[in-house]
Protein backbone atom coordinates (compact mmCIF):
# COMPACT_ATOMS: atom_id res chain seq x y z
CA UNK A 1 137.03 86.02 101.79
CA UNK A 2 134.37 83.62 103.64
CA UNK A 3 130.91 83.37 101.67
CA UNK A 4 127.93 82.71 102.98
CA UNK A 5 124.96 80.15 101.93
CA UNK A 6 121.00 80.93 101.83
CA UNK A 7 120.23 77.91 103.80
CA UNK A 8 118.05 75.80 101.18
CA UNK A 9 118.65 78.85 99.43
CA UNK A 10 116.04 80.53 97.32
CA UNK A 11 113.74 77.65 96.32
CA UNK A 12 111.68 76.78 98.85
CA UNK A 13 111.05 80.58 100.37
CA UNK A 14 110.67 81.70 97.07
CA UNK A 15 107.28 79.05 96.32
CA UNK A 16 108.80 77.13 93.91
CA UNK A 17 106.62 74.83 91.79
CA UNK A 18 107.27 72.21 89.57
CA UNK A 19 105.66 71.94 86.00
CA UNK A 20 105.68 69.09 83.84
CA UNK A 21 107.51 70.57 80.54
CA UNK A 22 110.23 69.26 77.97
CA UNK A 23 113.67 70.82 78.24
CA UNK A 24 115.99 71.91 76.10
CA UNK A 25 119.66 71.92 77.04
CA UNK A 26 120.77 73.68 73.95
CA UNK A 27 120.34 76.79 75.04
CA UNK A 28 122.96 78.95 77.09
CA UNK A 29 121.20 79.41 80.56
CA UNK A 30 121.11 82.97 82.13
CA UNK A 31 122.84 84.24 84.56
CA UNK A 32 123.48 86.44 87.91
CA UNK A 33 125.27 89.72 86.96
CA UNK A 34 126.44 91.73 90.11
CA UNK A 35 128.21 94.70 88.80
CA UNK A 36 127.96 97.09 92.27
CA UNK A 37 130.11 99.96 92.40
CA UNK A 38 129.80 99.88 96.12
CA UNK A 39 132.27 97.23 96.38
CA UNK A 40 135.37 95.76 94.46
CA UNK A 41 135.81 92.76 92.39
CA UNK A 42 138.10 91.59 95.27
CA UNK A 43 135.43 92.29 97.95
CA UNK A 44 133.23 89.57 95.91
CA UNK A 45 133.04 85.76 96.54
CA UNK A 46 133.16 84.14 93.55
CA UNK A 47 129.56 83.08 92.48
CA UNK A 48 128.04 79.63 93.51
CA UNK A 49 125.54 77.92 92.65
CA UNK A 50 123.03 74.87 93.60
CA UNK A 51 120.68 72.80 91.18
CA UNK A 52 117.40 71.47 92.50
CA UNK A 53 114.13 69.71 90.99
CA UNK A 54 112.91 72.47 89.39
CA UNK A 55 115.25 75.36 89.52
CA UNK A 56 118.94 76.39 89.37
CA UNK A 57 119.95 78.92 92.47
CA UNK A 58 122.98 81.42 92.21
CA UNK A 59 124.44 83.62 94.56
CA UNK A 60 127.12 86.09 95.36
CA UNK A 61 128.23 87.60 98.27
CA UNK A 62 130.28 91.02 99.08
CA UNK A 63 132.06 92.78 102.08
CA UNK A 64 133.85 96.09 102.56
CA UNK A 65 134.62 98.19 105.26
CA UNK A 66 131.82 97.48 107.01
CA UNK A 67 129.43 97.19 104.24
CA UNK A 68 127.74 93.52 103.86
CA UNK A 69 125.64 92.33 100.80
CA UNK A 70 124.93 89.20 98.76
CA UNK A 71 122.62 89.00 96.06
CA UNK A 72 120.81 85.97 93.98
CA UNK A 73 119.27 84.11 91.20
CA UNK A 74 116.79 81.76 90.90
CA UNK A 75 115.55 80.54 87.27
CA UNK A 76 113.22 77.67 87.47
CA UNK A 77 112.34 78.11 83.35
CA UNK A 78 114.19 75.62 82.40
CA UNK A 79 112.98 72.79 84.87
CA UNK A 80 109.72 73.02 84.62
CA UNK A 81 109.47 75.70 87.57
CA UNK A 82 107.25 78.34 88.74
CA UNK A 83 106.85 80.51 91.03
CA UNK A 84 103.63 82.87 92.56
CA UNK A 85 104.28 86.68 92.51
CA UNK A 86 103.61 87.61 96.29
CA UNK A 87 102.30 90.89 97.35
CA UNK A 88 104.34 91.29 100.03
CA UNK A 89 108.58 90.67 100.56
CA UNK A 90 108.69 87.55 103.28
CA UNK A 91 111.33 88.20 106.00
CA UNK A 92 111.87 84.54 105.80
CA UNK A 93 113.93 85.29 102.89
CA UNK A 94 116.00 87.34 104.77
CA UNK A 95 116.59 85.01 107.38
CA UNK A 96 117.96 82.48 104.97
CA UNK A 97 120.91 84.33 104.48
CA UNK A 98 124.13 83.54 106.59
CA UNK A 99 124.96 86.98 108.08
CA UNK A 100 121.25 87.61 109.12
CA UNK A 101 120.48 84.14 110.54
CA UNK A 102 119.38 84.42 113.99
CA UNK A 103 120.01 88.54 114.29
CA UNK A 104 117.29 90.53 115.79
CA UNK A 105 115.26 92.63 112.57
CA UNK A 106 113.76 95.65 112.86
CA UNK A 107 111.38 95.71 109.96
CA UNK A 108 110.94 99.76 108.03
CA UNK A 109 109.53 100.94 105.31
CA UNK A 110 108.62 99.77 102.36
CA UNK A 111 109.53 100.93 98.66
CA UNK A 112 109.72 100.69 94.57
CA UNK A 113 112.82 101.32 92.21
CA UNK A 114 112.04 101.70 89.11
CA UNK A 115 114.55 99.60 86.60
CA UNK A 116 114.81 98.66 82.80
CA UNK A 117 113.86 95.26 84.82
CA UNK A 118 110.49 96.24 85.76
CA UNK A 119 109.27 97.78 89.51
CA UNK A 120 111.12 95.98 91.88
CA UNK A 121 110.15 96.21 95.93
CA UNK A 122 112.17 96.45 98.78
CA UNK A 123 111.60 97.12 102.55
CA UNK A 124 114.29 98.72 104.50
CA UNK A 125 115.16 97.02 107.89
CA UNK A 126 117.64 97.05 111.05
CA UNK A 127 120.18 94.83 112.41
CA UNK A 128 122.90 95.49 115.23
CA UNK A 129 123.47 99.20 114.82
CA UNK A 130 123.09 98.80 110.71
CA UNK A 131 120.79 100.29 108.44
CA UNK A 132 120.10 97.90 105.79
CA UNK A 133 117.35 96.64 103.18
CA UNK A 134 116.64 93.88 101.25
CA UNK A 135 114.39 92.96 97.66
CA UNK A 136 112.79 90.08 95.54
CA UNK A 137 111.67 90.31 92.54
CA UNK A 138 109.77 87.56 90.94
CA UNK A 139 109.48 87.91 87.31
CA UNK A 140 109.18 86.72 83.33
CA UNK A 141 105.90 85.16 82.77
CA UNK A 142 106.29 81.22 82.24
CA UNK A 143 105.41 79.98 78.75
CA UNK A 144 104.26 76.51 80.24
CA UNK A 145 102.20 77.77 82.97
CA UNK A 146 98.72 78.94 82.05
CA UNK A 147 97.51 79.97 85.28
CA UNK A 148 99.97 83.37 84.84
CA UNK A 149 102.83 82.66 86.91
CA UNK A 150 106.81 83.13 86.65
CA UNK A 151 109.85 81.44 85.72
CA UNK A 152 112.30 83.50 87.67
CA UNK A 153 113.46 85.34 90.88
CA UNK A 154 116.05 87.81 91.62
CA UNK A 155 116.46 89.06 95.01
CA UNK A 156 119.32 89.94 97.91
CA UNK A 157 119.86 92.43 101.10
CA UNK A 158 122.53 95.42 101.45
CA UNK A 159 123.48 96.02 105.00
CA UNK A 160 125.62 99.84 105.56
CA UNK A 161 128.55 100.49 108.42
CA UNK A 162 127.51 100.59 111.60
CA UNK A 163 125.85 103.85 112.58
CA UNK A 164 125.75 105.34 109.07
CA UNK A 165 122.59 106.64 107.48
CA UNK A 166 121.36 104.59 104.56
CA UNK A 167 120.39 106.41 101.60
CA UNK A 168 117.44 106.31 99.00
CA UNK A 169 119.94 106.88 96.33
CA UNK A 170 121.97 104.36 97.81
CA UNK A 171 119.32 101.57 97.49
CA UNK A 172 118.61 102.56 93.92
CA UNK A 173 121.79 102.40 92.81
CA UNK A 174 122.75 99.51 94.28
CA UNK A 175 119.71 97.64 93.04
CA UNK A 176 120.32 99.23 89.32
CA UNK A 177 123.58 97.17 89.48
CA UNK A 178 122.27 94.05 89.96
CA UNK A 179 120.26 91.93 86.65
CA UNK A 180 120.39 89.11 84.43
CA UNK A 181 122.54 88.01 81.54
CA UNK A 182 119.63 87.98 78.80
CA UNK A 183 116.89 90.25 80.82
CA UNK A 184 119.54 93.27 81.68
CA UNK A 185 123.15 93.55 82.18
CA UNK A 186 123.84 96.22 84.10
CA UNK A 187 127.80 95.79 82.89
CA UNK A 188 126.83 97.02 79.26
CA UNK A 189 123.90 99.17 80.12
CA UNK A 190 125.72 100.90 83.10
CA UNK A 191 125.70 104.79 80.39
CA UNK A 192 121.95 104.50 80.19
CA UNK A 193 121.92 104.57 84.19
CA UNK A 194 121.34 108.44 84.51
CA UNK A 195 119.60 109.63 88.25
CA UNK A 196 116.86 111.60 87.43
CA UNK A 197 114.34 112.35 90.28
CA UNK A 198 113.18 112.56 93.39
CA UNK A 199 111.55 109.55 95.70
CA UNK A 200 107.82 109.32 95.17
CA UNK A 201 105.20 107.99 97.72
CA UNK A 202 102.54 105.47 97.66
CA UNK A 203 101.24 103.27 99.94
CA UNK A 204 101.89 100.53 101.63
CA UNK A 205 99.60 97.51 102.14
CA UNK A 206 98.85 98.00 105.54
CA UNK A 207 98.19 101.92 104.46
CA UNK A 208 101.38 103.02 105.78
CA UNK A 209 103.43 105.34 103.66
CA UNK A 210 106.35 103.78 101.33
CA UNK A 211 109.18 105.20 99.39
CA UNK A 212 108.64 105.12 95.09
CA UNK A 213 112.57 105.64 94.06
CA UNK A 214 112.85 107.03 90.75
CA UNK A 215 116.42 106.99 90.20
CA UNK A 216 117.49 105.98 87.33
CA UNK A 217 114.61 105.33 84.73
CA UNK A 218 115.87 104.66 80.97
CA UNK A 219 116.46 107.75 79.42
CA UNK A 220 113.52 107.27 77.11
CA UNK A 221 110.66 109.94 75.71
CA UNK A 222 107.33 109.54 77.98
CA UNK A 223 103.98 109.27 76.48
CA UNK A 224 101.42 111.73 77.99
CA UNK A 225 99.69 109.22 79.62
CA UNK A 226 99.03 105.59 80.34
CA UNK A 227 97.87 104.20 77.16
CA UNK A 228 96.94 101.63 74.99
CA UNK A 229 97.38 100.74 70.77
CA UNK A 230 95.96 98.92 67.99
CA UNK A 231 97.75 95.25 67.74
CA UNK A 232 97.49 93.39 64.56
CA UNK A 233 99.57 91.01 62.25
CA UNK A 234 100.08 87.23 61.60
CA UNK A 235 100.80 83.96 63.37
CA UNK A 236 101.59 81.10 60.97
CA UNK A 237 99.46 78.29 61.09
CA UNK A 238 97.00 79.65 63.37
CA UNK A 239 95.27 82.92 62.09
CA UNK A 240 96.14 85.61 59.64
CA UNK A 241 94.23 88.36 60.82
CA UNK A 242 94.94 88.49 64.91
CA UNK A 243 94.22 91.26 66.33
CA UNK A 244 94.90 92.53 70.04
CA UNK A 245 95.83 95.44 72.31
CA UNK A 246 99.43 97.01 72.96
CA UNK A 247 99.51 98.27 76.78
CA UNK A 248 101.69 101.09 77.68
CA UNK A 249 102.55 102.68 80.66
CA UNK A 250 103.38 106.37 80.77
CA UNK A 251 107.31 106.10 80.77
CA UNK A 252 107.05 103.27 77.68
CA UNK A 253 109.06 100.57 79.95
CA UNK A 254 106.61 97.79 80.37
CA UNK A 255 103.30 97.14 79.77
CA UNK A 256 100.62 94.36 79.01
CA UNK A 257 99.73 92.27 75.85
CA UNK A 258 96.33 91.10 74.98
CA UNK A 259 96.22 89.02 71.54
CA UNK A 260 93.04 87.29 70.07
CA UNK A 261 92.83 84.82 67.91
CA UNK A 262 89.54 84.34 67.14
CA UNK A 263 85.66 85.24 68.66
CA UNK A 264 85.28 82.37 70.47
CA UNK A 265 88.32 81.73 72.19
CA UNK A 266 89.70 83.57 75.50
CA UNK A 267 92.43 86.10 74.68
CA UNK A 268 96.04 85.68 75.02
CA UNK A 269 97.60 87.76 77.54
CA UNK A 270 101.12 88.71 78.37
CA UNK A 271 103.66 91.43 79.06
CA UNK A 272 106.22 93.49 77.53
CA UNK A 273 109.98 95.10 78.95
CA UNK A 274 112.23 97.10 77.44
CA UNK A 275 115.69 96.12 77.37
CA UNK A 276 117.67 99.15 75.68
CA UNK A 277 117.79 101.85 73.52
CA UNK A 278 115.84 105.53 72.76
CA UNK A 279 113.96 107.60 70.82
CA UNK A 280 115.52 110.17 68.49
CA UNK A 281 119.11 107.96 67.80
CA UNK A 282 120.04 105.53 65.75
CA UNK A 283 119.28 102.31 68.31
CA UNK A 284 115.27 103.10 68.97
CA UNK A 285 113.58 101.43 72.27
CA UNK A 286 113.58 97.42 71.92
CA UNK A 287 112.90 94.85 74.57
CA UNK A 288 111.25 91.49 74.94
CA UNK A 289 107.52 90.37 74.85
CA UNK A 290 105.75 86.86 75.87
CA UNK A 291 102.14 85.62 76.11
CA UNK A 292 100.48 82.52 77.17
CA UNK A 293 97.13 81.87 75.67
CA UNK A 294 94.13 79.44 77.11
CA UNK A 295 94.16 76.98 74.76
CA UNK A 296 98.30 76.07 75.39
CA UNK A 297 99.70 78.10 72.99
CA UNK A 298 102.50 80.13 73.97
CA UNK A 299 104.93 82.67 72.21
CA UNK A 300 107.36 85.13 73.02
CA UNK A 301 110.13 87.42 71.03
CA UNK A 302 111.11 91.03 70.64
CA UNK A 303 110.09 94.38 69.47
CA UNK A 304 111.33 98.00 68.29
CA UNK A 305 109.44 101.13 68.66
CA UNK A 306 110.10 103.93 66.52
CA UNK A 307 107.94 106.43 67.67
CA UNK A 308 105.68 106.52 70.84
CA UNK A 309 102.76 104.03 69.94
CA UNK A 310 104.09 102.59 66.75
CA UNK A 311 106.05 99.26 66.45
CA UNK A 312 106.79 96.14 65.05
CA UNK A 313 106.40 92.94 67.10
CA UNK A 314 108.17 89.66 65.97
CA UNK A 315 108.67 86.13 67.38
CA UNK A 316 108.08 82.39 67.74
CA UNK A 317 105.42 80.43 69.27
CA UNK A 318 106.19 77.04 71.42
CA UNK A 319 105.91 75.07 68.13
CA UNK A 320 108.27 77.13 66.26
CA UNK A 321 105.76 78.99 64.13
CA UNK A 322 106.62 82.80 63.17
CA UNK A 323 104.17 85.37 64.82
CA UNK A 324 104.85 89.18 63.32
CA UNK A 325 102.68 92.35 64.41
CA UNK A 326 102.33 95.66 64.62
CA UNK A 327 101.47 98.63 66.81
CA UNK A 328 100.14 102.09 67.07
């Protein structure tokens, strides 16, 4: 089966930017997971990959029956990388890849699915009789950067047969296949995948109407509301008494991090993801936090929730020091 290449692939559309940081090669590096049940193993290429400057790009591509996709992975974390989260999907992007090069596009609407991932956008588009849509999403906050940007990028376009409708549940699912080694695998998550809903609407940037897909959100208990919780606990070294704020929003997915060490210093800020479990069994919600603080200092680690607004927050900071909190 003939692959394709993102010319210059992801790094250069994506805003790359180089950091100076230390690396670590001892460390397994993540990877592209592409777990579609759209197409066959067979219908895959077998993944490739290109190592730049600052960042390591992966790809795969699929066809069946008409049906023409390739997804990929860009994680600049490692080499000192970051990139800007845009407000907006770039059709250069698009272009990049082999099968869309130099094809007329037909630019749609725009939309959200909602994943254990985080939000991730998507416009829908048109190509030569063919429904199709593509995504990038432009994630996990860099621990070296202190101007709030991110270490990695996932992204990719799904085209349908020729004349054939293209579905919301389509896109959602398709998307919901698609993650990370170490962020979400959609091989060994694939039972807490569960449709459940309707598409939502909110609006575009121009003020045009786009498609929220909720498809699919982790079959955890919501909170009422949007909320946030008491923070507190210890960071070796640094202060035993920091205190901060636990953001929440309502479905208890993702959320913010604010953590201060003392009066005089700015606060450290950050964000939160769950990666797996629920309420009311015997694996409760856990997931993966990070925050990047003013002064340099950076940490990151994991939490458990056992009830809606109570937890326990643990982890290291860049210097190896233990940092354990709690919620509610």
């Amino acid at each position: 089966m003939n692959t394709e290449l993102p010319i210059k692939a992801f790094l250069l559309t994506a805003g790359v930017v180089g950091l100076s940081a230390c690396q670590t090669n001892a460390v397994k590096e993540p990877e592209l997971v592409f777990s579609s049940g759209i197409f066959r193993s067979e219908d895959m290429s077998a993944k490739e990959s290109r190592v730049e400057t600052y960042a390591k790009s992966e790809w795969i591509t699929a066809s069946r029956s008409g049906r023409i996709s390739g997804v990929s992975f860009v994680n600049a974390g490692k080499r000192g990388g970051v990139f800007l989260r845009r407000k907006t999907l770039s059709i250069i992007d698009l272009k990049r890849w082999g099968r869309i090069k130099g094809k007329e596009i037909q630019r749609g609407q725009e939309g959200i699915v909602n994943t254990p991932m985080g939000s991730i956008p998507y416009e829908r588009f048109t190509i030569q009789n063919r429904e199709c849509f593509h995504f990038r999403y432009i994630y996990h906050l860099s621990m070296r950067d202190q101007n709030g940007r991110y270490e990695r990028s996932l992204g990719g376009y799904f085209c349908e047969k020729e004349h054939s409708g293209l579905e919301d549940k389509i896109i959602s699912d398709f998307i919901h296949q698609i993650g990370v080694s170490d962020d979400y695998n959609p091989r060994s998550n694939a039972t807490n995948i569960k449709p459940q809903g309707a598409a939502g609407h909110v609006k575009n940037y121009d003020g045009s109407t786009k498609t929220e897909v909720n498809y699919g959100e982790p079959p955890i208990e919501k909170a009422s509301s949007s909320a946030s919780y008491r923070l507190y606990g210890t960071w070796e070294g640094v202060s035993e008494n920091v205190k901060g704020t636990f953001f929440s929003d309502q479905t208890m997915v993702k959320g913010k991090l604010q953590v201060r060490l003392n009066l005089e210093d700015q606060p450290c800020v950050g964000q939160w993801m769950w990666g797996k479990g629920e309420y009311n069994t015997p694996n409760p919600p856990q997931g993966t936090w990070s925050i990047a603080c003013g002064n340099g200092k950076a940490a990151s680690g994991t939490y458990k929730s056992f009830k809606i607004g109570e937890g326990i927050i643990e982890g290291l900071d860049s210097s190896g020091r233990k940092i354990s909190m709690f919620f509610n």
